[in-house]
Structures are given as C-alpha cells and as structure tokens.
PDB file of N, CA and C in Angstrom:
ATOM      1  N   UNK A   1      37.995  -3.136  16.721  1.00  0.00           N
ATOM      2  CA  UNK A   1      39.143  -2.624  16.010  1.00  0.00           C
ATOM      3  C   UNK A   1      39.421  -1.201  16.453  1.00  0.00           C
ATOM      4  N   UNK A   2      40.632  -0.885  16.425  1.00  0.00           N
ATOM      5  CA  UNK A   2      41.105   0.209  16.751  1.00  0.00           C
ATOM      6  C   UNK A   2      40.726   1.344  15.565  1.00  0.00           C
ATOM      7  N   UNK A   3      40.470   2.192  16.131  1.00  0.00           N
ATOM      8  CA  UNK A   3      39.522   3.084  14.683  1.00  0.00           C
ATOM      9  C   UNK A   3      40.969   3.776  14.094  1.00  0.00           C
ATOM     10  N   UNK A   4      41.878   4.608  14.961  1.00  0.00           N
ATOM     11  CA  UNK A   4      43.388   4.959  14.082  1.00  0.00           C
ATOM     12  C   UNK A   4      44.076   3.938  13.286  1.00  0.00           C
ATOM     13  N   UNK A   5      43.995   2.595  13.992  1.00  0.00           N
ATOM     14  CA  UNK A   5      44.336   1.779  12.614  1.00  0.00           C
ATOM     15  C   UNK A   5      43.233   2.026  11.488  1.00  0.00           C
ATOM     16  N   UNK A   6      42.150   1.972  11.071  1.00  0.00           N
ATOM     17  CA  UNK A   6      41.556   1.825  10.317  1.00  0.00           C
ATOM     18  C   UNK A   6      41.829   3.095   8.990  1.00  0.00           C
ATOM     19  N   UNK A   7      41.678   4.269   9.786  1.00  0.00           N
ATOM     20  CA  UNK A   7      41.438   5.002   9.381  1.00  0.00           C
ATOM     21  C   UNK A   7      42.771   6.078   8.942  1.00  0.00           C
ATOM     22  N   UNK A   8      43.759   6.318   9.948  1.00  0.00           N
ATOM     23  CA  UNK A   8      44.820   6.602  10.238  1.00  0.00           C
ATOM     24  C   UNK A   8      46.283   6.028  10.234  1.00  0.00           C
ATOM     25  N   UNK A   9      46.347   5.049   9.269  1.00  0.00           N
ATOM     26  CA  UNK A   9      47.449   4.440   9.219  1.00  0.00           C
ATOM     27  C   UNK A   9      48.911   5.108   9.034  1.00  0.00           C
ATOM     28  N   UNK A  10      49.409   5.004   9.760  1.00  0.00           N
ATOM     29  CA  UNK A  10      50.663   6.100  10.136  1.00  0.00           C
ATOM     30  C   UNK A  10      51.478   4.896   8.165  1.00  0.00           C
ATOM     31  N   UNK A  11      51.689   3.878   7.827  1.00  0.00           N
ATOM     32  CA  UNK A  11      52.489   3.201   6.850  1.00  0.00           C
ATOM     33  C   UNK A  11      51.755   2.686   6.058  1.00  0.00           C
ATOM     34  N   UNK A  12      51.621   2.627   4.695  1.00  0.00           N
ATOM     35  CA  UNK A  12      50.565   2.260   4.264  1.00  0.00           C
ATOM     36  C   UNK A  12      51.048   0.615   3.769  1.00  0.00           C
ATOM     37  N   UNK A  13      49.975  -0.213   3.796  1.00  0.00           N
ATOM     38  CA  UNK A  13      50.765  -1.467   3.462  1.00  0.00           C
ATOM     39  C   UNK A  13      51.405  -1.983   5.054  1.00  0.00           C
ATOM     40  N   UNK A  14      51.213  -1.826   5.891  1.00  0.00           N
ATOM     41  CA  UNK A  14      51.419  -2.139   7.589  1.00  0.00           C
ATOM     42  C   UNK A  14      50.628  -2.367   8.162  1.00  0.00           C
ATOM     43  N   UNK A  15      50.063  -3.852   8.860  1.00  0.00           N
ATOM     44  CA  UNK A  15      48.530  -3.949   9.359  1.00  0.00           C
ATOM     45  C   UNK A  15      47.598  -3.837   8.727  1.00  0.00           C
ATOM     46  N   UNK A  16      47.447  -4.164   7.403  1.00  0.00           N
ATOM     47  CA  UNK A  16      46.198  -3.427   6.392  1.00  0.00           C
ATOM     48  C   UNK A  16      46.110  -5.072   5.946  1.00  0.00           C
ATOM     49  N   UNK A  17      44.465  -5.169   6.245  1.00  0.00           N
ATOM     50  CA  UNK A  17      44.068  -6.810   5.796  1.00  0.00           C
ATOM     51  C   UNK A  17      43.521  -6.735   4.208  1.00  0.00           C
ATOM     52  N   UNK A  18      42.693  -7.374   4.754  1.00  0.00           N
ATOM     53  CA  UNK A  18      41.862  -7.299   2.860  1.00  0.00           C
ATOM     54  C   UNK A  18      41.053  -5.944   2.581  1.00  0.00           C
ATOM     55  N   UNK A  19      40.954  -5.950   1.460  1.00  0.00           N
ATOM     56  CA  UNK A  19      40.607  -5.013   0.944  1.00  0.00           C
ATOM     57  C   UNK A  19      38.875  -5.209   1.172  1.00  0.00           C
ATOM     58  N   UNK A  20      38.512  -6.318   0.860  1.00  0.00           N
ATOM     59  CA  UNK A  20      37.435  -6.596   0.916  1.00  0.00           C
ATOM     60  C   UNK A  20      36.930  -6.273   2.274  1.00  0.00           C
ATOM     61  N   UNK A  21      37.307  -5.922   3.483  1.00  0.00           N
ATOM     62  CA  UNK A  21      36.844  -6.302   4.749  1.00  0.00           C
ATOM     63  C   UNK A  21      36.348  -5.058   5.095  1.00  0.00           C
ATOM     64  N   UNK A  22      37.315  -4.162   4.797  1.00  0.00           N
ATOM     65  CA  UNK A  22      36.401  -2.555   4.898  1.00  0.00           C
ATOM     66  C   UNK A  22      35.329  -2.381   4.638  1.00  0.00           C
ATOM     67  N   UNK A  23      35.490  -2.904   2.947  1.00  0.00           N
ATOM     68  CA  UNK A  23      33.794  -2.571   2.092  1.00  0.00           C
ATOM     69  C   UNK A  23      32.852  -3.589   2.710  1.00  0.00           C
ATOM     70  N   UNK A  24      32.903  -4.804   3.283  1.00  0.00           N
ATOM     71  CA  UNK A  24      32.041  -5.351   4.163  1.00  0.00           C
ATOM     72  C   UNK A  24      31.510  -5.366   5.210  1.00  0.00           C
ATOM     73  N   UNK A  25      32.652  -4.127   5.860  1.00  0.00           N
ATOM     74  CA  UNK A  25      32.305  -3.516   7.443  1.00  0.00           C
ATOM     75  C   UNK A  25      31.421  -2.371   7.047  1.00  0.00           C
ATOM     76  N   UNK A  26      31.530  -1.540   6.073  1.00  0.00           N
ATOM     77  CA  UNK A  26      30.707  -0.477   5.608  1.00  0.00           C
ATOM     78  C   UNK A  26      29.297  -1.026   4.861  1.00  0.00           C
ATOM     79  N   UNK A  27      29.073  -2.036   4.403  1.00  0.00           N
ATOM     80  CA  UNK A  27      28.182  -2.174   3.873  1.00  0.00           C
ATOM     81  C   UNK A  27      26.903  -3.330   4.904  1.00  0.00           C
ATOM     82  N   UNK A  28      27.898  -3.704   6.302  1.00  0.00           N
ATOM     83  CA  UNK A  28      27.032  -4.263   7.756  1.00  0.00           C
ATOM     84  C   UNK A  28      26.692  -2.916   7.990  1.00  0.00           C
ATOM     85  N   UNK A  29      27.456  -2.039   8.285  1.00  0.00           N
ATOM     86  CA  UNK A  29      27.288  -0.374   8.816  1.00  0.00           C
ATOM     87  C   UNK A  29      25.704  -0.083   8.117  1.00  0.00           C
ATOM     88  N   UNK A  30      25.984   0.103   7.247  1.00  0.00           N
ATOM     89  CA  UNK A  30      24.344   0.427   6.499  1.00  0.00           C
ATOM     90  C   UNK A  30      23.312  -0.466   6.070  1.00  0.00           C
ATOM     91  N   UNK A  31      23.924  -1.886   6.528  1.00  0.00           N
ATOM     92  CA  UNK A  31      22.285  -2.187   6.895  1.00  0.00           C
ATOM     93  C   UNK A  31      21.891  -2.736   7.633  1.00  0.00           C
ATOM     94  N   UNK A  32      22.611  -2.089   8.790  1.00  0.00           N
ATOM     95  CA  UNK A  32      22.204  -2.320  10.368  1.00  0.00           C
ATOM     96  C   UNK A  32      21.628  -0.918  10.529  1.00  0.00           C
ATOM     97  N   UNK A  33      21.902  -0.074   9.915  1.00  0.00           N
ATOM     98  CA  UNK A  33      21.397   1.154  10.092  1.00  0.00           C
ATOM     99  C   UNK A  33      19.785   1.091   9.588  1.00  0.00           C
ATOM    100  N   UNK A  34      19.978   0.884   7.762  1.00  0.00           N
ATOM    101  CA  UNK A  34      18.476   0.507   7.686  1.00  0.00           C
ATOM    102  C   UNK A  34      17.296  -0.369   8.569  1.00  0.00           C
ATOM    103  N   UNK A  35      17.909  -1.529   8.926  1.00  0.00           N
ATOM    104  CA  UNK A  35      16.950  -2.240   9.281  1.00  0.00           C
ATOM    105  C   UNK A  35      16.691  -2.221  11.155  1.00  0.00           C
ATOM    106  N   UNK A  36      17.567  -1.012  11.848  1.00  0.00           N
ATOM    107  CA  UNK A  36      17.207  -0.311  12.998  1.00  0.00           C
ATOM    108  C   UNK A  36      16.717   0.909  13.084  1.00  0.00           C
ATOM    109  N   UNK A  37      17.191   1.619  11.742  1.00  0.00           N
ATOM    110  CA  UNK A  37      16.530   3.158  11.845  1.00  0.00           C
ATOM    111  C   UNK A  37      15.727   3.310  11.083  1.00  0.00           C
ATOM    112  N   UNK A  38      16.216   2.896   9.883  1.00  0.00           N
ATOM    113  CA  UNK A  38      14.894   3.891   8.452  1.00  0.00           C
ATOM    114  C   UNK A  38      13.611   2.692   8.097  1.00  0.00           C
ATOM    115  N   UNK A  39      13.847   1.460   8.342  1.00  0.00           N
ATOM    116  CA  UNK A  39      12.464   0.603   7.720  1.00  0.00           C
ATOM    117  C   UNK A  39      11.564   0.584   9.111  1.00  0.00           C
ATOM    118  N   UNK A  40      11.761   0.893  10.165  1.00  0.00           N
ATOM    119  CA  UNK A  40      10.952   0.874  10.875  1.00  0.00           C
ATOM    120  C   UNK A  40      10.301   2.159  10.785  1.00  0.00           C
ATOM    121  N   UNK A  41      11.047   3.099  10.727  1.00  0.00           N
ATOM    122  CA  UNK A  41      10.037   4.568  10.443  1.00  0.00           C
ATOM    123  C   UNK A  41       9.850   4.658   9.592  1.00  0.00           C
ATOM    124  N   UNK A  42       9.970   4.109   8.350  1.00  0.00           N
ATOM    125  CA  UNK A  42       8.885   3.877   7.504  1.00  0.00           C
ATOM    126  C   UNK A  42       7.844   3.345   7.748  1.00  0.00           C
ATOM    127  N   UNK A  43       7.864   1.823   8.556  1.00  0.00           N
ATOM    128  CA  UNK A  43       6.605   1.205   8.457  1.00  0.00           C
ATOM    129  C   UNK A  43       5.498   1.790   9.369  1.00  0.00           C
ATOM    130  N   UNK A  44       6.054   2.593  10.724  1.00  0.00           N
ATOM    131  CA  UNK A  44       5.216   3.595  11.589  1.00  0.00           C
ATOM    132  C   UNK A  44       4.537   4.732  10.645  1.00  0.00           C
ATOM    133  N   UNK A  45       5.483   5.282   9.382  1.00  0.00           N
ATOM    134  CA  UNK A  45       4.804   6.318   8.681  1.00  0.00           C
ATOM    135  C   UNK A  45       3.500   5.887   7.678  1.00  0.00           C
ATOM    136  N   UNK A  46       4.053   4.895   7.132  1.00  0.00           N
ATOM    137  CA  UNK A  46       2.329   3.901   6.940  1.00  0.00           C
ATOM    138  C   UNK A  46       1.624   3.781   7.216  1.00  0.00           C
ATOM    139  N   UNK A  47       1.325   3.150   8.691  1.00  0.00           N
ATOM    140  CA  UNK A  47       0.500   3.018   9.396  1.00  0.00           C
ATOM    141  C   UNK A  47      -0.355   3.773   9.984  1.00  0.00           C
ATOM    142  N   UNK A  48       0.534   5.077  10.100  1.00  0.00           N
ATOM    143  CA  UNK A  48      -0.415   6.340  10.438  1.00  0.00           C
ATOM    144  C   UNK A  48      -0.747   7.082   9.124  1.00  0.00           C
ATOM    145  N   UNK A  49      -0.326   6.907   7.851  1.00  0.00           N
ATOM    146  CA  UNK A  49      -0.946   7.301   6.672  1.00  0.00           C
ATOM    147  C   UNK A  49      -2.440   6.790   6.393  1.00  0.00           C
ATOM    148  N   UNK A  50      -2.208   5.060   6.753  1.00  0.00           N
ATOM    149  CA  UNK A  50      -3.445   3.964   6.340  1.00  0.00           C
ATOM    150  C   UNK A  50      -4.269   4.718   7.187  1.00  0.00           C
ATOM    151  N   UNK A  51      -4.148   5.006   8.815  1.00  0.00           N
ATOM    152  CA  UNK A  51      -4.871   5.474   9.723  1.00  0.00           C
ATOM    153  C   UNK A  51      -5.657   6.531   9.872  1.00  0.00           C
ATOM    154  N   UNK A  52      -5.214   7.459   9.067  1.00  0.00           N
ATOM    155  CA  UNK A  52      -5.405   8.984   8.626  1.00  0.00           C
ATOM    156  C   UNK A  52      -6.365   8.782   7.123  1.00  0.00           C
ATOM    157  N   UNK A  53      -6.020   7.722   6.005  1.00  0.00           N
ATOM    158  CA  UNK A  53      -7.354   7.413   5.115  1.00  0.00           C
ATOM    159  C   UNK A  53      -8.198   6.806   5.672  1.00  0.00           C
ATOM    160  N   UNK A  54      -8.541   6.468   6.332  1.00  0.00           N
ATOM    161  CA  UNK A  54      -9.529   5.255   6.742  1.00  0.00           C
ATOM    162  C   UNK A  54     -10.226   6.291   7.851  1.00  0.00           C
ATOM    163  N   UNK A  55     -10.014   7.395   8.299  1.00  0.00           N
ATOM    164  CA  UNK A  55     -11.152   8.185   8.859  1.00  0.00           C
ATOM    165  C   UNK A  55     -11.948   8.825   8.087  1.00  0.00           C
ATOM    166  N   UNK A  56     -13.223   9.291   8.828  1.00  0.00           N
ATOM    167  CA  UNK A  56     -14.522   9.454   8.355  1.00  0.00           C
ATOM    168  C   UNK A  56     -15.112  10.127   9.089  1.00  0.00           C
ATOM    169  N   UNK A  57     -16.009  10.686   8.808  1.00  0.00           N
ATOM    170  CA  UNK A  57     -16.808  11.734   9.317  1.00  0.00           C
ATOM    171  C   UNK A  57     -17.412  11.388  10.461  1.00  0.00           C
ATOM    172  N   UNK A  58     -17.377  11.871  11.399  1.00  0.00           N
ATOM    173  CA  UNK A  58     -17.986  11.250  13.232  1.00  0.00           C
ATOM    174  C   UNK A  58     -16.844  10.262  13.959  1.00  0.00           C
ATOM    175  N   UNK A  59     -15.844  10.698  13.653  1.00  0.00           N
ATOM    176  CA  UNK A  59     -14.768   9.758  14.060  1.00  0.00           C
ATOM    177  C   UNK A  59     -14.067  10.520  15.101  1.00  0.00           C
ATOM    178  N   UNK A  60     -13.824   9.815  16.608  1.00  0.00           N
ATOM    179  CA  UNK A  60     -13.467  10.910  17.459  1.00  0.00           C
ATOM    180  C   UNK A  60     -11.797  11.034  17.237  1.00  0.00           C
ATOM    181  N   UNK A  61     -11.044  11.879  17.187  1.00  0.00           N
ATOM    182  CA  UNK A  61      -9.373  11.821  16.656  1.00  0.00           C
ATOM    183  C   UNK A  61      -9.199  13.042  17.491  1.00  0.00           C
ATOM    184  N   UNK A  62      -7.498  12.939  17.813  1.00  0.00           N
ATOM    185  CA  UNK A  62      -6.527  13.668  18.630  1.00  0.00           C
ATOM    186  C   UNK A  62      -5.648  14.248  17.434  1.00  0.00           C
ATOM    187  N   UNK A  63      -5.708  15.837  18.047  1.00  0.00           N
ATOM    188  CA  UNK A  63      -4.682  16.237  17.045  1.00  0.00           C
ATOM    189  C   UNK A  63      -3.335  16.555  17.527  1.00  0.00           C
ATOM    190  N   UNK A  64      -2.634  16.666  16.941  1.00  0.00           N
ATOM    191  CA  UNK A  64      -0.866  16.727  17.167  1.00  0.00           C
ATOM    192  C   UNK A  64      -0.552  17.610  18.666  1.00  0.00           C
ATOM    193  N   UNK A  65      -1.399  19.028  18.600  1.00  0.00           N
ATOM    194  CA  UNK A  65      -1.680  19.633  19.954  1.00  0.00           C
ATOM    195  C   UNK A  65      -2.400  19.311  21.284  1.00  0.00           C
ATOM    196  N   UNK A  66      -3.291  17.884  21.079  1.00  0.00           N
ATOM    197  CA  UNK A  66      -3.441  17.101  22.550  1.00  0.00           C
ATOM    198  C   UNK A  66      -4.773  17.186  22.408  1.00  0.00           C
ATOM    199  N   UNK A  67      -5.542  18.228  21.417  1.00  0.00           N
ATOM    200  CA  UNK A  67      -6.743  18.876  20.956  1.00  0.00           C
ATOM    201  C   UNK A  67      -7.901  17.292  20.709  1.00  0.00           C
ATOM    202  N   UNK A  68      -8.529  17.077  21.717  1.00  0.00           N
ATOM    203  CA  UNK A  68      -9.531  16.269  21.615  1.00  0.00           C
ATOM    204  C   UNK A  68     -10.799  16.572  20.448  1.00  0.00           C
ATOM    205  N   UNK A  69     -11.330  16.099  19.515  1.00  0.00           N
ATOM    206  CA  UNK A  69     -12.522  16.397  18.895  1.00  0.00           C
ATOM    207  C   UNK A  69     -13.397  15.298  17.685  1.00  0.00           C
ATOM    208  N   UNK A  70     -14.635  15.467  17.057  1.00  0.00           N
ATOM    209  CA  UNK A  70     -14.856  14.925  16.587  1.00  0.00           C
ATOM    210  C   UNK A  70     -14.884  15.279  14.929  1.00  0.00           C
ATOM    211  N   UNK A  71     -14.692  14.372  14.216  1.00  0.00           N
ATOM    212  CA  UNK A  71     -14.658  14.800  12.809  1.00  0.00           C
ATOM    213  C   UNK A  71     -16.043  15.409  11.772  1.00  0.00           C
ATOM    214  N   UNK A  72     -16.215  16.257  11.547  1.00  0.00           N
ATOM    215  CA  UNK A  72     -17.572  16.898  10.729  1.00  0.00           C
ATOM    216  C   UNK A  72     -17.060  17.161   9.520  1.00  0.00           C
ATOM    217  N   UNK A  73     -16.134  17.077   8.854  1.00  0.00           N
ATOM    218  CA  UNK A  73     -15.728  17.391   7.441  1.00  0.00           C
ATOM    219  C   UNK A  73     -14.030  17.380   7.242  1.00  0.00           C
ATOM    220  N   UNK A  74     -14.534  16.547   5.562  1.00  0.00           N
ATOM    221  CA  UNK A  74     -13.098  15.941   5.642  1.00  0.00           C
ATOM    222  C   UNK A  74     -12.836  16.918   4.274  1.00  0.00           C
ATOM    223  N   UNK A  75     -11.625  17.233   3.615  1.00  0.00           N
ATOM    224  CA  UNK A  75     -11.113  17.877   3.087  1.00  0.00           C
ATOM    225  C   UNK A  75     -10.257  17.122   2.039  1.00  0.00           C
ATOM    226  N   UNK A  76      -9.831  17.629   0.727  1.00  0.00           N
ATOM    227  CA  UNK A  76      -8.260  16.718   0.406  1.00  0.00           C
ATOM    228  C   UNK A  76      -7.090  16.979   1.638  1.00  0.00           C
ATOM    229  N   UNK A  77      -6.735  17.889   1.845  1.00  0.00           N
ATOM    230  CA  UNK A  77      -5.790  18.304   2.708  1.00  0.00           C
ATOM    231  C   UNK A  77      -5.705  18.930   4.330  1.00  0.00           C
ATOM    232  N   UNK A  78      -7.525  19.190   4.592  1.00  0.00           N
ATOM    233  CA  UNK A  78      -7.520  19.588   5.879  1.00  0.00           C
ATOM    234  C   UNK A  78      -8.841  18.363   6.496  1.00  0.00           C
ATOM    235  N   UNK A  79      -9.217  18.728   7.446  1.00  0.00           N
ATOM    236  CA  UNK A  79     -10.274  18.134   8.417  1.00  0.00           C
ATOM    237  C   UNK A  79     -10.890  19.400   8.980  1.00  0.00           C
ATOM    238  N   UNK A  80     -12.471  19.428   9.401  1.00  0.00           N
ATOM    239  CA  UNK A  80     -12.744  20.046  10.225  1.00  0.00           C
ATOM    240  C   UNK A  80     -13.068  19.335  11.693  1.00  0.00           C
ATOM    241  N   UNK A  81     -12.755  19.839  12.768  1.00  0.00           N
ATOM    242  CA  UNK A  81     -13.243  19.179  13.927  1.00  0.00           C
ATOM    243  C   UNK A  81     -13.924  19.707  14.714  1.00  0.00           C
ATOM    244  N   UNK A  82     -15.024  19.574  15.837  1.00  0.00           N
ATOM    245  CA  UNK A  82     -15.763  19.924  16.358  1.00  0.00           C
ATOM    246  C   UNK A  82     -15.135  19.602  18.086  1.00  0.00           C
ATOM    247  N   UNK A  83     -14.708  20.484  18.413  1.00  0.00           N
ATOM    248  CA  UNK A  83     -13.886  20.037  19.556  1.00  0.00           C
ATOM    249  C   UNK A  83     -15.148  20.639  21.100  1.00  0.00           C
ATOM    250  N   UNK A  84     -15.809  20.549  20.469  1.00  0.00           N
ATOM    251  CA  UNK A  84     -17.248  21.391  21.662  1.00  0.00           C
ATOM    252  C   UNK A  84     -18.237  21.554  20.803  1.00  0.00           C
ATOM    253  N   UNK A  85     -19.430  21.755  21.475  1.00  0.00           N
ATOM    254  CA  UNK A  85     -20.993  21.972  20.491  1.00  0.00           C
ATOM    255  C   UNK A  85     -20.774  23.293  20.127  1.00  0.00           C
ATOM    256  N   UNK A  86     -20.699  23.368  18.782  1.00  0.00           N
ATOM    257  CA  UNK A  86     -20.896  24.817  17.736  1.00  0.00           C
ATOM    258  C   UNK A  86     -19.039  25.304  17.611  1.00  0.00           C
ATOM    259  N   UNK A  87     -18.272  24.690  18.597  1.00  0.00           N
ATOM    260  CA  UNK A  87     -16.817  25.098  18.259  1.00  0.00           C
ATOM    261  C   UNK A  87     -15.500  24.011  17.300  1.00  0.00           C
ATOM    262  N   UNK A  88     -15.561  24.818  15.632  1.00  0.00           N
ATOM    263  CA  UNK A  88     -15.384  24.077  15.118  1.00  0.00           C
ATOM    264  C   UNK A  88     -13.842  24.574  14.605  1.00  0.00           C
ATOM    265  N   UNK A  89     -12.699  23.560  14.408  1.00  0.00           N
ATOM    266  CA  UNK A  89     -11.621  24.252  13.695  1.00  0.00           C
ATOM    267  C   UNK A  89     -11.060  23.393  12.599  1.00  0.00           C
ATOM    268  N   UNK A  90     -10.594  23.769  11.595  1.00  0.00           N
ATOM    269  CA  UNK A  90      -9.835  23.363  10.630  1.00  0.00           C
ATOM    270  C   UNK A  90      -8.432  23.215  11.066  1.00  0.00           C
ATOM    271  N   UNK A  91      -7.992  21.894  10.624  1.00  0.00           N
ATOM    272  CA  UNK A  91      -6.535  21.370  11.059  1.00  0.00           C
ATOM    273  C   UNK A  91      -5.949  20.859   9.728  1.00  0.00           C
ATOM    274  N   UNK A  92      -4.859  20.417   9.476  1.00  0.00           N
ATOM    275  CA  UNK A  92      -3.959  20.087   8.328  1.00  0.00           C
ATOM    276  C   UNK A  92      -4.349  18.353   9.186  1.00  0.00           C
ATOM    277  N   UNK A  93      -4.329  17.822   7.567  1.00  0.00           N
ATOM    278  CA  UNK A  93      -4.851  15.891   7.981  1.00  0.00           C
ATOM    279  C   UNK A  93      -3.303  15.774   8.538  1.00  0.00           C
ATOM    280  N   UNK A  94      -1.872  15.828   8.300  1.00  0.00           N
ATOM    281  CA  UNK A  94      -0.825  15.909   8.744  1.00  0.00           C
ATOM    282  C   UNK A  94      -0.634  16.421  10.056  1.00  0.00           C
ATOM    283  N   UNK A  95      -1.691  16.831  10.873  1.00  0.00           N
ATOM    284  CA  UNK A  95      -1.116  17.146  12.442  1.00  0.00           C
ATOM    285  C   UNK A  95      -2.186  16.180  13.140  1.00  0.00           C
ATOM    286  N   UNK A  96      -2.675  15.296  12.490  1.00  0.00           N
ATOM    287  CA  UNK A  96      -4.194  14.176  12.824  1.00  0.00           C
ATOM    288  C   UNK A  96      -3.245  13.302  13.832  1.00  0.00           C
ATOM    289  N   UNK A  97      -3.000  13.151  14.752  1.00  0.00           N
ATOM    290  CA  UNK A  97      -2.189  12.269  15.632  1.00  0.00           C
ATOM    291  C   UNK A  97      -2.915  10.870  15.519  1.00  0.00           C
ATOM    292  N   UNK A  98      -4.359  10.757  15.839  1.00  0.00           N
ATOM    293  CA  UNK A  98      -4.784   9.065  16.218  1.00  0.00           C
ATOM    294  C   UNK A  98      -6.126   8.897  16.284  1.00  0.00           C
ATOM    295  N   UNK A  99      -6.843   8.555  15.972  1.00  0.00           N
ATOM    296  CA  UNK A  99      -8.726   8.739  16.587  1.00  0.00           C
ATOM    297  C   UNK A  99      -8.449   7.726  17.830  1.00  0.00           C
ATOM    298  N   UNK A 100      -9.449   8.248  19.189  1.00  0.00           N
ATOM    299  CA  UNK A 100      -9.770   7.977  19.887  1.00  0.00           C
ATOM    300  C   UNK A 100      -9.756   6.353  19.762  1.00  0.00           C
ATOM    301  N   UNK A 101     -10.341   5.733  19.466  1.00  0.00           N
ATOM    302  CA  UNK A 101     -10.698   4.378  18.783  1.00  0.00           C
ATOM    303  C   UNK A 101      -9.278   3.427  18.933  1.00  0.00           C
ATOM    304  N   UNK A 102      -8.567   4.192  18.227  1.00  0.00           N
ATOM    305  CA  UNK A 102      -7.064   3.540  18.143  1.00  0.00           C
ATOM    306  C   UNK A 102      -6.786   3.237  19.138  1.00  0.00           C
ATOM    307  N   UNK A 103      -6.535   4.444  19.893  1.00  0.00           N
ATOM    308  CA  UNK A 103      -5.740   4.711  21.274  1.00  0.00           C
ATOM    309  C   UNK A 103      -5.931   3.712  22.710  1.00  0.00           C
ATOM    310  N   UNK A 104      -7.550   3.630  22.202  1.00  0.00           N
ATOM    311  CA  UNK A 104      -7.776   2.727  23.709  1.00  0.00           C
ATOM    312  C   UNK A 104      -7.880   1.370  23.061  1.00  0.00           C
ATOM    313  N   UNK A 105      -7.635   1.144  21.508  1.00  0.00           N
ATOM    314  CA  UNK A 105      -7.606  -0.555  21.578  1.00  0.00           C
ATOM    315  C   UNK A 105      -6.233  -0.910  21.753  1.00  0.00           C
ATOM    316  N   UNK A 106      -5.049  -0.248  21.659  1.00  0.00           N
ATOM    317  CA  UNK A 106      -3.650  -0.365  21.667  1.00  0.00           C
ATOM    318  C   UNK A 106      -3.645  -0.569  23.456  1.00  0.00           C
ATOM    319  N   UNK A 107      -4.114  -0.080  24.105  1.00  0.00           N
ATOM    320  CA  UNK A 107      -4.025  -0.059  25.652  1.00  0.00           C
ATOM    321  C   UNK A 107      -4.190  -1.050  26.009  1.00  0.00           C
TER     322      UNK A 107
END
C-alpha cells in the first residue's frame, strides 16, 4: 500500500476501505514486532539470568571485558574472580558474560 494514501489522504471518504483494516494492519505491526524483537530477547535474557544462578564457586566464567578467570566468591550482587594465582577482582554478577563450560559445549 501506498503509505500517502494511508496516512495522507488529500479527501476524506476517497479510497478509504474499512475501518477495521487499519486497526488490523496495526495490531499484525505489533505482533510481528513482538514475536521478532522483544520475546526473543527476553528468552536470551533468561537464559543468561538461569546461567548466572547456577554458578558456583570454582567455576571458570568470562567477564563482559574478555577477562578470563575463575570463581572464589560469590556475593548477592558481585563475584570475586581469580584471574591469575593471588590476582583477585570483584566484578558486578551483571557483567558475568558465560563460564567457560558453556562456551565450548555450544561450539
């Protein structure tokens, strides 16, 4: 469809179908949108939520910065990691990209 007809009707009552057909083109519009854009990044944001509870202490994980290390203490809200013997840093569980584990069974 021509979008100036739709939208731009120079006469009103000229070329204008049902009423119903708009609100049915707008309401395919949004949930072609949902079910290509927003339920899939939802279900990716899950999965790396489930992924992020289900670690544990000695678990090797990648953080958001590429930062290879292993897990020594878990936090409500942070992790510590041991990214070398005696070199240890605190990260936010939210920049936890993947444990090791994951990565090479997805491969």
């Amino acid at each position: 469809m021509n979008l100036q007809l739709i939208f731009l009707q120079a006469e009103p009552g000229v070329g204008q179908g049902s009423p119903y057909s708009m609100i049915f083109m707008i309401v395919a519009f949004v949930a072609i949108f949902y079910f290509f854009m927003i339920r899939p990044q939802q279900k990716r944001q899950k999965d790396i939520q489930r992924s992020r509870d289900a670690m544990k202490i000695g678990d090797k994980v990648i953080v958001a910065g590429g930062i290879h290390g292993r897990i020594k203490e878990i936090a409500e809200t942070s992790m510590i990691i041991e990214i070398s013997e005696g070199v240890r840093i605190r990260v936010d569980k939210a920049s936890v990209f993947a444990s090791s584990e994951d990565l090479q069974g997805k491969q």
